[in-house]
N, C-alpha and C. Protein backbone atom coordinates (compact mmCIF):
# COMPACT_ATOMS: atom_id res chain seq x y z
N UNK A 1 58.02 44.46 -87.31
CA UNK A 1 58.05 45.70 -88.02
C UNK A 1 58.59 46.81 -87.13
N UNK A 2 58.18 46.83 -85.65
CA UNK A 2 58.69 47.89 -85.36
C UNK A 2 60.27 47.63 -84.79
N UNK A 3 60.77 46.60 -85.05
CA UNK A 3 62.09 46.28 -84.65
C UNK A 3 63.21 46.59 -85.92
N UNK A 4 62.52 46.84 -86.98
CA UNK A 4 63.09 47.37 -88.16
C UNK A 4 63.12 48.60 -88.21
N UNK A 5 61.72 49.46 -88.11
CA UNK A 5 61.94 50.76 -87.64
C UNK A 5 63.25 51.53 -86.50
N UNK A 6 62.84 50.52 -85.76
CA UNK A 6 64.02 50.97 -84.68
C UNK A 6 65.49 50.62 -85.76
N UNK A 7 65.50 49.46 -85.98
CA UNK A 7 67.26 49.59 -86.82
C UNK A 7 67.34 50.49 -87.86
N UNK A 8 66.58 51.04 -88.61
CA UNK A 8 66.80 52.07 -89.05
C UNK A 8 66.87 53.56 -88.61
N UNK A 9 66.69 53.67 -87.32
CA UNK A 9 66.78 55.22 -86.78
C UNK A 9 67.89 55.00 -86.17
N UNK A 10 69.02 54.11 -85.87
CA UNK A 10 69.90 53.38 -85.47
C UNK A 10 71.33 54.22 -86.14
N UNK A 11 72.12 55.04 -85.76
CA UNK A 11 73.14 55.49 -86.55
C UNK A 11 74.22 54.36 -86.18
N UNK A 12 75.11 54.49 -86.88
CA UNK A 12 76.00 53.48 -87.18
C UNK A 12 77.42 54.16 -86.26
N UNK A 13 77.72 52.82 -85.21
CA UNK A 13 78.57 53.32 -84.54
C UNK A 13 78.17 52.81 -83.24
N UNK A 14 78.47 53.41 -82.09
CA UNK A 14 78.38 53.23 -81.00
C UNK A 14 76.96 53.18 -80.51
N UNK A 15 76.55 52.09 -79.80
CA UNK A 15 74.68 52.87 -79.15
C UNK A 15 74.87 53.71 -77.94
N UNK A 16 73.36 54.38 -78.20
CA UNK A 16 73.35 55.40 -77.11
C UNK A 16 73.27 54.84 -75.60
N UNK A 17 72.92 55.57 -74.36
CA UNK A 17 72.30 55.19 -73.28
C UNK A 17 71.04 54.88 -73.70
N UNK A 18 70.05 55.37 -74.05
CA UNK A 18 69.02 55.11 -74.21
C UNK A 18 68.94 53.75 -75.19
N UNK A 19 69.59 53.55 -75.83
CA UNK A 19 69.12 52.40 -76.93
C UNK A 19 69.61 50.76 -76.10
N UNK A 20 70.27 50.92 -75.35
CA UNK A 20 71.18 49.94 -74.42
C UNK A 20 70.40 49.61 -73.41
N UNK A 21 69.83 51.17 -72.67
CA UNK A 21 68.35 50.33 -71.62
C UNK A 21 67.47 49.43 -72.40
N UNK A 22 67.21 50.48 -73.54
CA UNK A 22 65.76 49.42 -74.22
C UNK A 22 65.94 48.50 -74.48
N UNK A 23 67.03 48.14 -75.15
CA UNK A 23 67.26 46.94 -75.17
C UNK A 23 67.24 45.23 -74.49
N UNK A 24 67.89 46.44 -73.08
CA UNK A 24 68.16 45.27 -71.64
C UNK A 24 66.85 45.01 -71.41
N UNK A 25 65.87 46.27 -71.33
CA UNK A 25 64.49 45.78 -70.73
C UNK A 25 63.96 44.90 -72.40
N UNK A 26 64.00 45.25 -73.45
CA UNK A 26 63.42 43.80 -74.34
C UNK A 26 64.15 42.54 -74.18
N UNK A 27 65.06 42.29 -73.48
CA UNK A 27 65.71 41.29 -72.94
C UNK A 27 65.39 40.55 -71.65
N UNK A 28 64.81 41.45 -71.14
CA UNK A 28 64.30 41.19 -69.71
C UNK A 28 63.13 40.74 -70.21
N UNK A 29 62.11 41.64 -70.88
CA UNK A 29 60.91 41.11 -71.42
C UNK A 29 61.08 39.52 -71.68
N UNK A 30 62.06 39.22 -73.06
CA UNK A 30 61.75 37.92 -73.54
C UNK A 30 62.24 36.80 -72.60
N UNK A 31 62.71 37.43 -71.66
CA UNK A 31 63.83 36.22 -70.54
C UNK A 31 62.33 35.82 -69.43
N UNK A 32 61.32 36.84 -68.89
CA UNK A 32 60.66 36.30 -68.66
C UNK A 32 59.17 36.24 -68.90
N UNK A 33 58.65 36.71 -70.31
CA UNK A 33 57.93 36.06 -70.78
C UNK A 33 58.18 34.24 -71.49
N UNK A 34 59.14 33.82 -71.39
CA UNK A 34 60.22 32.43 -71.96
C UNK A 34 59.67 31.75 -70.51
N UNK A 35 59.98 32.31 -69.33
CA UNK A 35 60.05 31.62 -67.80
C UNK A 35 58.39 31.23 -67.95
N UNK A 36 57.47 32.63 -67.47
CA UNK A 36 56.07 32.23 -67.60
C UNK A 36 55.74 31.37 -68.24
N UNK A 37 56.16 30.81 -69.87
CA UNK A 37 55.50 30.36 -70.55
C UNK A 37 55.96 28.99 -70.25
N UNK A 38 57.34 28.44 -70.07
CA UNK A 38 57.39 27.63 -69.89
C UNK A 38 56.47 26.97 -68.44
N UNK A 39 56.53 27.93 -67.40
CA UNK A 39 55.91 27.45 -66.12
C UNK A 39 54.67 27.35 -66.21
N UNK A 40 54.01 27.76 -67.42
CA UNK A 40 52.97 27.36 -67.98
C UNK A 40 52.23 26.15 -68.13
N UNK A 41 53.26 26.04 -69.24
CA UNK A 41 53.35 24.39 -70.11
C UNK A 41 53.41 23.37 -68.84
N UNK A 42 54.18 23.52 -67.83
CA UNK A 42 54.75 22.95 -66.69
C UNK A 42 53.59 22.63 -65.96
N UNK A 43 53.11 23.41 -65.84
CA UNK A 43 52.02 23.65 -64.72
C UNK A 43 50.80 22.40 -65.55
N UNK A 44 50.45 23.07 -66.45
CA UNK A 44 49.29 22.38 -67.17
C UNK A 44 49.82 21.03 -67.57
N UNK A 45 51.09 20.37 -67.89
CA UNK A 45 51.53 19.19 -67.65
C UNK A 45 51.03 18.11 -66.34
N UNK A 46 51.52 18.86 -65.76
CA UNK A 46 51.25 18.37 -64.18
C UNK A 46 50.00 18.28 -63.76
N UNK A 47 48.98 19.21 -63.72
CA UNK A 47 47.90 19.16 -63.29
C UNK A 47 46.55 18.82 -64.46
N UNK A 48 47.53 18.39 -65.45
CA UNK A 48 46.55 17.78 -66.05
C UNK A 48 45.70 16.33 -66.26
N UNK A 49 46.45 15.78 -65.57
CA UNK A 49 46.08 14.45 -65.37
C UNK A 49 45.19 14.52 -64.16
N UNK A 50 44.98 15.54 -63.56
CA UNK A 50 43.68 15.60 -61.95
C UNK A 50 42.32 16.31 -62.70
N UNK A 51 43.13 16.96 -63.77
CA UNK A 51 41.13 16.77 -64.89
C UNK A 51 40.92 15.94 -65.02
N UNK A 52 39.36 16.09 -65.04
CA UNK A 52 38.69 15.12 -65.53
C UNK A 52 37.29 15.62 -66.20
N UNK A 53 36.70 14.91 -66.81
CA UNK A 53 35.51 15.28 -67.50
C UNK A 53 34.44 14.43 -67.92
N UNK A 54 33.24 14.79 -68.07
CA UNK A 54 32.66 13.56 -68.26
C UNK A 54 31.22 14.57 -69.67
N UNK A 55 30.93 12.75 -69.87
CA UNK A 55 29.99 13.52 -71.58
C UNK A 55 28.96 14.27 -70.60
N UNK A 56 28.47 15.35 -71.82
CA UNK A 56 27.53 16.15 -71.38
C UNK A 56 26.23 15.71 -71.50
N UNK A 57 25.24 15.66 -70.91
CA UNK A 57 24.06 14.65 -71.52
C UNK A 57 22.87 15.28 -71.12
N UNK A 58 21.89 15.80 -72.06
CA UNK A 58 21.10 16.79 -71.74
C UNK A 58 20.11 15.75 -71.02
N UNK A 59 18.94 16.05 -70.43
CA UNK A 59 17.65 15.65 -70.11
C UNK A 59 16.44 16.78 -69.19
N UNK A 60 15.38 16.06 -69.88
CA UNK A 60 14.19 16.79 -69.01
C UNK A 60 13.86 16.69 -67.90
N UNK A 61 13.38 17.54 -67.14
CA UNK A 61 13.11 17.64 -65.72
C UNK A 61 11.57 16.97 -66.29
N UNK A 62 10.78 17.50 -67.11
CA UNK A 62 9.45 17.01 -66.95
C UNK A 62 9.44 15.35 -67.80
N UNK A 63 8.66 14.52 -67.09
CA UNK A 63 8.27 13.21 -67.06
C UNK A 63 7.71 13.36 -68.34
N UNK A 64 7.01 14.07 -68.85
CA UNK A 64 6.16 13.83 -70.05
C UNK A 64 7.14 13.72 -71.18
N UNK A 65 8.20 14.70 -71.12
CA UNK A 65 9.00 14.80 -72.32
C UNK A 65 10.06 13.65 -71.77
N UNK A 66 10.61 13.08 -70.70
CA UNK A 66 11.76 12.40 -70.65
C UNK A 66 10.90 10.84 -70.49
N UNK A 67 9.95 10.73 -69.99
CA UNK A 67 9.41 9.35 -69.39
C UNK A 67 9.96 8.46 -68.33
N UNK A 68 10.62 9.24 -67.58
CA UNK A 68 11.35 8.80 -66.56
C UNK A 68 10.19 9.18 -65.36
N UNK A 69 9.29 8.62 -65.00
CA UNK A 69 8.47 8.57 -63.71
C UNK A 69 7.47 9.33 -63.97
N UNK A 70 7.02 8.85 -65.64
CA UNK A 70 5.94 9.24 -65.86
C UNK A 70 4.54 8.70 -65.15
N UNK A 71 4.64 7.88 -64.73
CA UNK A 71 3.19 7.19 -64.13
C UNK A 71 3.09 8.23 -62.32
N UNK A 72 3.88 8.10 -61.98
CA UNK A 72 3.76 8.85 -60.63
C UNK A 72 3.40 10.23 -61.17
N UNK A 73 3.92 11.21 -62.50
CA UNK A 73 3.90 12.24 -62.66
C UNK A 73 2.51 12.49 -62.94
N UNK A 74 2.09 11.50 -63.95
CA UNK A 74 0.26 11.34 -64.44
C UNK A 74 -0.30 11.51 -62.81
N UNK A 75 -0.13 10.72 -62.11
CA UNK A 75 -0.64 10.34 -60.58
C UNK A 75 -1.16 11.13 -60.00
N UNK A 76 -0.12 12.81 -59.93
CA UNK A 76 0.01 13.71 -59.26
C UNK A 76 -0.85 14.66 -60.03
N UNK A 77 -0.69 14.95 -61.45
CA UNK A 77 -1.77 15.53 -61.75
C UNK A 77 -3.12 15.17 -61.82
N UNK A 78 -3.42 14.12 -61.73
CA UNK A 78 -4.91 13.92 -62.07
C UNK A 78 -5.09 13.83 -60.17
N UNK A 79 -4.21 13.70 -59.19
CA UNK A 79 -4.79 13.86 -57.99
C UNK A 79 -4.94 15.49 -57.81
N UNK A 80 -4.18 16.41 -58.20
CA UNK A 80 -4.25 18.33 -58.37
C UNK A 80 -5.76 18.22 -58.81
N UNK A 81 -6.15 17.88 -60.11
CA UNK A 81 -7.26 17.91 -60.60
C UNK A 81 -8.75 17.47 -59.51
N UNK A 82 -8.64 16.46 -59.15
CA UNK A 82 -9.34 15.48 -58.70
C UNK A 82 -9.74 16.59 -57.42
N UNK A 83 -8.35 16.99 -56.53
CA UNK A 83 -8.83 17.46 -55.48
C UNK A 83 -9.56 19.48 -55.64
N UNK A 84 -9.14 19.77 -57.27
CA UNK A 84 -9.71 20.72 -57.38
C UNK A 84 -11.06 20.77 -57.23
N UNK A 85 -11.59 19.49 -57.95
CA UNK A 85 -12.92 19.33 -58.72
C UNK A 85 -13.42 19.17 -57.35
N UNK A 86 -13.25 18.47 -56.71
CA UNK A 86 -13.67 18.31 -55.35
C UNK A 86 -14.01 19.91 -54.22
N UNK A 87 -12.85 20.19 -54.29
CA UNK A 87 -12.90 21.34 -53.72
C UNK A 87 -14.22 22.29 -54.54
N UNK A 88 -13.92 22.14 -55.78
CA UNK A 88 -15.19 23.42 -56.13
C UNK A 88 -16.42 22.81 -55.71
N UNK A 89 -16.71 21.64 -55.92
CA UNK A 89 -18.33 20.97 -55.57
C UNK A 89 -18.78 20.91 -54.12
N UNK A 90 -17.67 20.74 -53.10
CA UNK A 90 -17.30 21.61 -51.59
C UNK A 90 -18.15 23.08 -51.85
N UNK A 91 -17.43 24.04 -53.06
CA UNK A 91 -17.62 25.26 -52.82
C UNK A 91 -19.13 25.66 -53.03
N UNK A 92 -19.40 25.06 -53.86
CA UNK A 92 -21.12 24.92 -54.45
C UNK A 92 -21.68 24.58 -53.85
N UNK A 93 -21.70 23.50 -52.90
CA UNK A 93 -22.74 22.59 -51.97
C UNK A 93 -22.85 23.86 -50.54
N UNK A 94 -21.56 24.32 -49.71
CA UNK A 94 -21.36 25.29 -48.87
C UNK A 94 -22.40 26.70 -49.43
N UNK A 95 -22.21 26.88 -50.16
CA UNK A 95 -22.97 27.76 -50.97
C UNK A 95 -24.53 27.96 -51.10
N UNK A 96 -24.99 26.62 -51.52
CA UNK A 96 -26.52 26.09 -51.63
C UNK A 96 -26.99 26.52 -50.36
N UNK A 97 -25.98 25.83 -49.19
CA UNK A 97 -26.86 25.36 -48.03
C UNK A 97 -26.33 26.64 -47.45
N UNK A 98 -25.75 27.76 -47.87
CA UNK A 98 -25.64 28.80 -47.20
C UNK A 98 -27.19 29.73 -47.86
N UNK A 99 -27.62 29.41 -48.74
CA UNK A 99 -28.49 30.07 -49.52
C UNK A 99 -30.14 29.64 -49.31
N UNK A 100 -29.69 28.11 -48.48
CA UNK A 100 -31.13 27.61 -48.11
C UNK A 100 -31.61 27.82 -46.96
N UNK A 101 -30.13 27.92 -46.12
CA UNK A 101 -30.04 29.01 -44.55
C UNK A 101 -30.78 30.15 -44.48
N UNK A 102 -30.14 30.95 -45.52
CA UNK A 102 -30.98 32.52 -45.48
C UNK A 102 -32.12 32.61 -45.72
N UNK A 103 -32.70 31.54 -46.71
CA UNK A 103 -34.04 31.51 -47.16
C UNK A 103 -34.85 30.88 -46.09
N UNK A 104 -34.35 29.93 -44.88
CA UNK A 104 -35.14 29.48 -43.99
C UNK A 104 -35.70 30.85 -42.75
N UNK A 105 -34.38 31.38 -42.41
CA UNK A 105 -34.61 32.43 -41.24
C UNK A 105 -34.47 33.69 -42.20
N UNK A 106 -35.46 33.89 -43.02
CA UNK A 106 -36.41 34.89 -43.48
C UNK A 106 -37.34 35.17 -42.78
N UNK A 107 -37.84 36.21 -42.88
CA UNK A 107 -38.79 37.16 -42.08
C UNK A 107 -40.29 36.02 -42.39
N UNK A 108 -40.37 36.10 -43.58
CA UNK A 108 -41.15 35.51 -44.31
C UNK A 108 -41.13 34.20 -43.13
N UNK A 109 -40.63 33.27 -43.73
CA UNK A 109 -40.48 32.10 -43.50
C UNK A 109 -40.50 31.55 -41.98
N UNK A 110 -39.94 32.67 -41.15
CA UNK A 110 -40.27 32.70 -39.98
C UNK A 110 -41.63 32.96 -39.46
N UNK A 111 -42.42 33.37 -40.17
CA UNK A 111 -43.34 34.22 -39.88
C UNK A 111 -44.30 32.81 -40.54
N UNK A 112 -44.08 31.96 -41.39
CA UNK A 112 -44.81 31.00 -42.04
C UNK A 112 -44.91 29.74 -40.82
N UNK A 113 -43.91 29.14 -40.26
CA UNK A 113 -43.43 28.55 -39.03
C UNK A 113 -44.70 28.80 -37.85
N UNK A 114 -44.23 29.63 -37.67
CA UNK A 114 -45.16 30.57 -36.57
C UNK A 114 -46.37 30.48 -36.72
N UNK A 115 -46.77 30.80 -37.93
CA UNK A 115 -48.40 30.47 -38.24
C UNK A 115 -49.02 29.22 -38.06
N UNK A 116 -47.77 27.96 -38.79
CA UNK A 116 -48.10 26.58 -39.19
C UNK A 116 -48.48 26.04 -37.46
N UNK A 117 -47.07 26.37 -36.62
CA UNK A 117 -47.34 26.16 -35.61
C UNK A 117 -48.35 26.37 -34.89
N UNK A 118 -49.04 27.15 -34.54
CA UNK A 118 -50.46 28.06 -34.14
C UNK A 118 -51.63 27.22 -35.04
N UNK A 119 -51.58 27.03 -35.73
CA UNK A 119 -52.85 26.45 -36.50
C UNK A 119 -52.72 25.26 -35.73
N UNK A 120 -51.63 24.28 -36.21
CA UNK A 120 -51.70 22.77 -35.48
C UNK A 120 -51.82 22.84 -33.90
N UNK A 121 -51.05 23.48 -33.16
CA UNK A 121 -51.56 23.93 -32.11
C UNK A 121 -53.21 23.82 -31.74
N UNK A 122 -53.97 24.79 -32.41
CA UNK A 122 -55.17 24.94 -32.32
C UNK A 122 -55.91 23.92 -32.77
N UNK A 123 -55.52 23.20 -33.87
CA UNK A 123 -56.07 21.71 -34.52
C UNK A 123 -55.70 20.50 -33.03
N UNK A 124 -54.93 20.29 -32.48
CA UNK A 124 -54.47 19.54 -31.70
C UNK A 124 -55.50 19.59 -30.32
N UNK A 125 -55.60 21.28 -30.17
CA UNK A 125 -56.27 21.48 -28.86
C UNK A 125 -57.75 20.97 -29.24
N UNK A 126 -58.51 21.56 -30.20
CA UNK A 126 -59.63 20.76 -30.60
C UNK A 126 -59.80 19.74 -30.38
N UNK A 127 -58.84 18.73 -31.36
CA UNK A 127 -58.83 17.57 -31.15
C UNK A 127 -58.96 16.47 -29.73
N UNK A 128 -58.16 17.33 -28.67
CA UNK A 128 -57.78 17.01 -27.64
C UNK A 128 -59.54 17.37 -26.67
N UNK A 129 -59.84 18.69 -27.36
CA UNK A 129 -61.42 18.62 -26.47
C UNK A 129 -62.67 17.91 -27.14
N UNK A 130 -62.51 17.59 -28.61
CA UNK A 130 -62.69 16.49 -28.60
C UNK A 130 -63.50 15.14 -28.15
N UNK A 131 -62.02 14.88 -27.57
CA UNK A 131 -61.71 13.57 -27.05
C UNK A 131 -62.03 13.51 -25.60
N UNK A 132 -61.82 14.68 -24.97
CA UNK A 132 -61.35 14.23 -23.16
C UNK A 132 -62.43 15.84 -22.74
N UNK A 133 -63.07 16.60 -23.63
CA UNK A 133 -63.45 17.48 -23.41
C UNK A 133 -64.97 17.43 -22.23
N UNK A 134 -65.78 18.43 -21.98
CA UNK A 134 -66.90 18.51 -21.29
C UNK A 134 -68.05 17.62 -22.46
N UNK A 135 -67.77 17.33 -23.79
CA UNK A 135 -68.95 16.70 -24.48
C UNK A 135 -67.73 16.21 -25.35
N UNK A 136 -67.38 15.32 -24.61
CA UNK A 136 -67.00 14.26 -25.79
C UNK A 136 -67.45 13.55 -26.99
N UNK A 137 -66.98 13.55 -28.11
CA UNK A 137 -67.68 12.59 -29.25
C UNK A 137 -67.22 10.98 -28.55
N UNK A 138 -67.68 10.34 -29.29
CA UNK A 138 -67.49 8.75 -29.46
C UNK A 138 -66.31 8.32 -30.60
N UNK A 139 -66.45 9.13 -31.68
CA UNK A 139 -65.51 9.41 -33.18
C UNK A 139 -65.79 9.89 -34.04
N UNK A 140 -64.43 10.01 -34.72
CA UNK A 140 -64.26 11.30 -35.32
C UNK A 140 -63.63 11.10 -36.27
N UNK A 141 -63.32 11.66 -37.28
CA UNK A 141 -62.32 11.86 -38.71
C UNK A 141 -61.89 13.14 -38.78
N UNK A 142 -60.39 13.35 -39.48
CA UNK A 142 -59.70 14.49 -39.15
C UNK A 142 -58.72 14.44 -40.56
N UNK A 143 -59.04 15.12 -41.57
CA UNK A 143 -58.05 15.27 -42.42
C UNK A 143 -57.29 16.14 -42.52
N UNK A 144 -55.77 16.13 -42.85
CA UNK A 144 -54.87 17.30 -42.78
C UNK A 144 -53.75 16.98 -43.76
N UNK A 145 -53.72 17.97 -44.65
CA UNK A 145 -52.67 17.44 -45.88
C UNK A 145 -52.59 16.22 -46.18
N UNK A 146 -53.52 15.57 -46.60
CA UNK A 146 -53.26 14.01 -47.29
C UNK A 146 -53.43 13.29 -46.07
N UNK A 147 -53.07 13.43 -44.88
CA UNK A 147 -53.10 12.33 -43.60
C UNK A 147 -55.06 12.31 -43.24
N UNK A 148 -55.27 10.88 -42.89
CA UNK A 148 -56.21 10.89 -42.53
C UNK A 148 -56.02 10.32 -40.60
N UNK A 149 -57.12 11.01 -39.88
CA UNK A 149 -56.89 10.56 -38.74
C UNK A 149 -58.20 10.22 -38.08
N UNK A 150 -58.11 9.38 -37.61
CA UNK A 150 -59.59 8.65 -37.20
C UNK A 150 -59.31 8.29 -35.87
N UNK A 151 -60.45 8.60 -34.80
CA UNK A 151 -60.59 7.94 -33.10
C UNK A 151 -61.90 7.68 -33.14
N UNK A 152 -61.86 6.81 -32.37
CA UNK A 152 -62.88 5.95 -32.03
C UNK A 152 -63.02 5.62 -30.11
N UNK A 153 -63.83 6.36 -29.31
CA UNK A 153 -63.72 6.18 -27.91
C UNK A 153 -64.63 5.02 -27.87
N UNK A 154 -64.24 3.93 -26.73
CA UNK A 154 -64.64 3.04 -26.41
C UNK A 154 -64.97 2.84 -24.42
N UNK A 155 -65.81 3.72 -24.41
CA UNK A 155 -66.61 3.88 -22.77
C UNK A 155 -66.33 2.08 -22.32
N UNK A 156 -66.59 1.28 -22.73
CA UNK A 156 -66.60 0.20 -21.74
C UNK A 156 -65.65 -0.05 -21.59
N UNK A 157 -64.48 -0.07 -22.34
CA UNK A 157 -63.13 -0.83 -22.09
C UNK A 157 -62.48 0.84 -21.68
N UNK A 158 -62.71 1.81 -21.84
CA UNK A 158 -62.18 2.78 -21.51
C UNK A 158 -60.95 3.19 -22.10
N UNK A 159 -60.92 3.21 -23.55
CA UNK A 159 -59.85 3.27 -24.27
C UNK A 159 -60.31 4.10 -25.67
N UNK A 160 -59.13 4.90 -25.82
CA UNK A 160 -59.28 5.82 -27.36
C UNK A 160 -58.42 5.32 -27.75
N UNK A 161 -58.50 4.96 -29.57
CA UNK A 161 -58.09 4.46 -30.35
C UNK A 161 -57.94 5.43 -31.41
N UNK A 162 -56.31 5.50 -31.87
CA UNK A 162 -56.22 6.66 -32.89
C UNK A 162 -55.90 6.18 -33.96
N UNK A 163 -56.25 6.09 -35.13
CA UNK A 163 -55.52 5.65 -36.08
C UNK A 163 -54.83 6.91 -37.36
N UNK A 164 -53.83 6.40 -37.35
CA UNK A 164 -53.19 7.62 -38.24
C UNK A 164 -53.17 7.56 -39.74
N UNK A 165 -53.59 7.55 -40.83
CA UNK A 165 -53.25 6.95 -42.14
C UNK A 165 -52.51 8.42 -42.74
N UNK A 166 -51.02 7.94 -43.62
CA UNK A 166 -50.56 8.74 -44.37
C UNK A 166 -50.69 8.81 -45.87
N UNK A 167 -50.61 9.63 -46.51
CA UNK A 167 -50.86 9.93 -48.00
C UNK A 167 -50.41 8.57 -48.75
N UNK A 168 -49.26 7.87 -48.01
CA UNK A 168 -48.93 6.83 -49.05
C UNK A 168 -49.32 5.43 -48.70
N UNK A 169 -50.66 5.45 -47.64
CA UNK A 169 -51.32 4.43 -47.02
C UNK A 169 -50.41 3.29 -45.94
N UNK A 170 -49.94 4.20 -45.41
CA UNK A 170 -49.09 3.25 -44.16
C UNK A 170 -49.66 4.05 -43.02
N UNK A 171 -50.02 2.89 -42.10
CA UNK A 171 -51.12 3.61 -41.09
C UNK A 171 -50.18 3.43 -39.83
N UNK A 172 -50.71 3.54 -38.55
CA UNK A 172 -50.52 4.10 -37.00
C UNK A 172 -51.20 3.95 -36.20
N UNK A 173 -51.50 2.72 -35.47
CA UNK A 173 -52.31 2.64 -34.43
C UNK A 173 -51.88 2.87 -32.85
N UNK A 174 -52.63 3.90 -32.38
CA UNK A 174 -52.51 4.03 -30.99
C UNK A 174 -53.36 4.16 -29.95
N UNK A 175 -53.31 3.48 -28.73
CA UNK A 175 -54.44 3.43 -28.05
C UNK A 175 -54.36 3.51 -26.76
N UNK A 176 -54.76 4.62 -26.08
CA UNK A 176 -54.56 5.62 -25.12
C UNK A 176 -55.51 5.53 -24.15
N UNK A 177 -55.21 4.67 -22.96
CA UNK A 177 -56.34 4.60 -21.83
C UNK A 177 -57.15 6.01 -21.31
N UNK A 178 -58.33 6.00 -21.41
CA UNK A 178 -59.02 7.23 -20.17
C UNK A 178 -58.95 6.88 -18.85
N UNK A 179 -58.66 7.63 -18.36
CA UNK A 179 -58.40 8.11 -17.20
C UNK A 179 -57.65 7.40 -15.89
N UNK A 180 -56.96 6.71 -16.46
CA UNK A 180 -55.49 6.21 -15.81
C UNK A 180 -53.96 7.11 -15.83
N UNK A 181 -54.48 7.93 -16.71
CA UNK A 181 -53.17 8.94 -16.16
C UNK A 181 -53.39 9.97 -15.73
N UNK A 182 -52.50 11.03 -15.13
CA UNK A 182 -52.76 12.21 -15.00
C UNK A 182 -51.57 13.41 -15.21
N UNK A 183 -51.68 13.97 -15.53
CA UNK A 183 -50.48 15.34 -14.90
C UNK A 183 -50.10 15.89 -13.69
């Protein structure tokens, strides 16, 4: 269309300077837009045989949806799991025995220790005068939380005999010469 336009503003007769450039340059235009295109065609001739291509083929990365190494994939999660579950019952147990800690070295509890100690202490020393004291018994019975404890001194053979019985009747015999040892 616009090459018609132009022949009609075109007077009849000689062309101008101006109509003679434009021309040469739409000449020049089609001379090498013609070159490009062919060196085109040329080009993509030639280098088309070094394409290559191959089918496109979708797949999943995850095992569950593709089943490609699904058993190792199961594997791995139930070992994530496994070592969670683990880890929290770690966290709970650390926990307990952090909680049975504080409750031992309590004021309280320290202070319960201390007492228990001191009583048996004092039960022991009794016991001990007793036995080896300025008025010795011959025997004795001694109950203490469910344990029963029984001695029996024996002047001729020179031997104390302790017997220990526990709450669930399994006993302890021990028998401790007088006056063969010393400190």
């Amino acid at each position: 269309m616009l090459y018609k336009n132009i022949m009609k503003k075109r007077k009849r007769g000689r062309p101008s300077l101006k109509q003679k450039q434009q021309e040469a340059r739409e000449e020049t235009f089609k001379t090498w837009f013609a070159v490009f295109g062919m060196g085109f065609i040329v080009f993509a001739v030639l280098f088309s045989s070094f394409a290559s291509a191959d089918e496109m083929v979708h797949k999943f990365k995850s095992p569950s949806f593709s089943g490609v190494g699904t058993s190792a994939h199961y594997l791995t999660i139930e070992n994530q799991e496994f070592n969670r579950r683990e880890a929290i019952k770690a966290e709970i147990k650390a926990y307990n025995e952090k909680l049975a800690r504080d409750e031992e070295n309590s004021t309280l509890a320290r202070f319960i220790r201390n007492l228990e100690s001191r009583v048996y202490a004092q039960l022991s020393r009794q016991l001990v005068d007793a036995l080896f004291g300025e008025n010795p018994s011959t025997s004795g019975i001694i109950e203490l939380l469910g344990n029963t404890i029984e001695y029996v001194v024996d002047e001729t053979l020179g031997l104390i005999t302790l017997k220990i019985t526990d709450s669930e009747g399994n006993t302890t015999e021990i028998t401790v010469p007088i006056g063969s040892f010393t400190f």
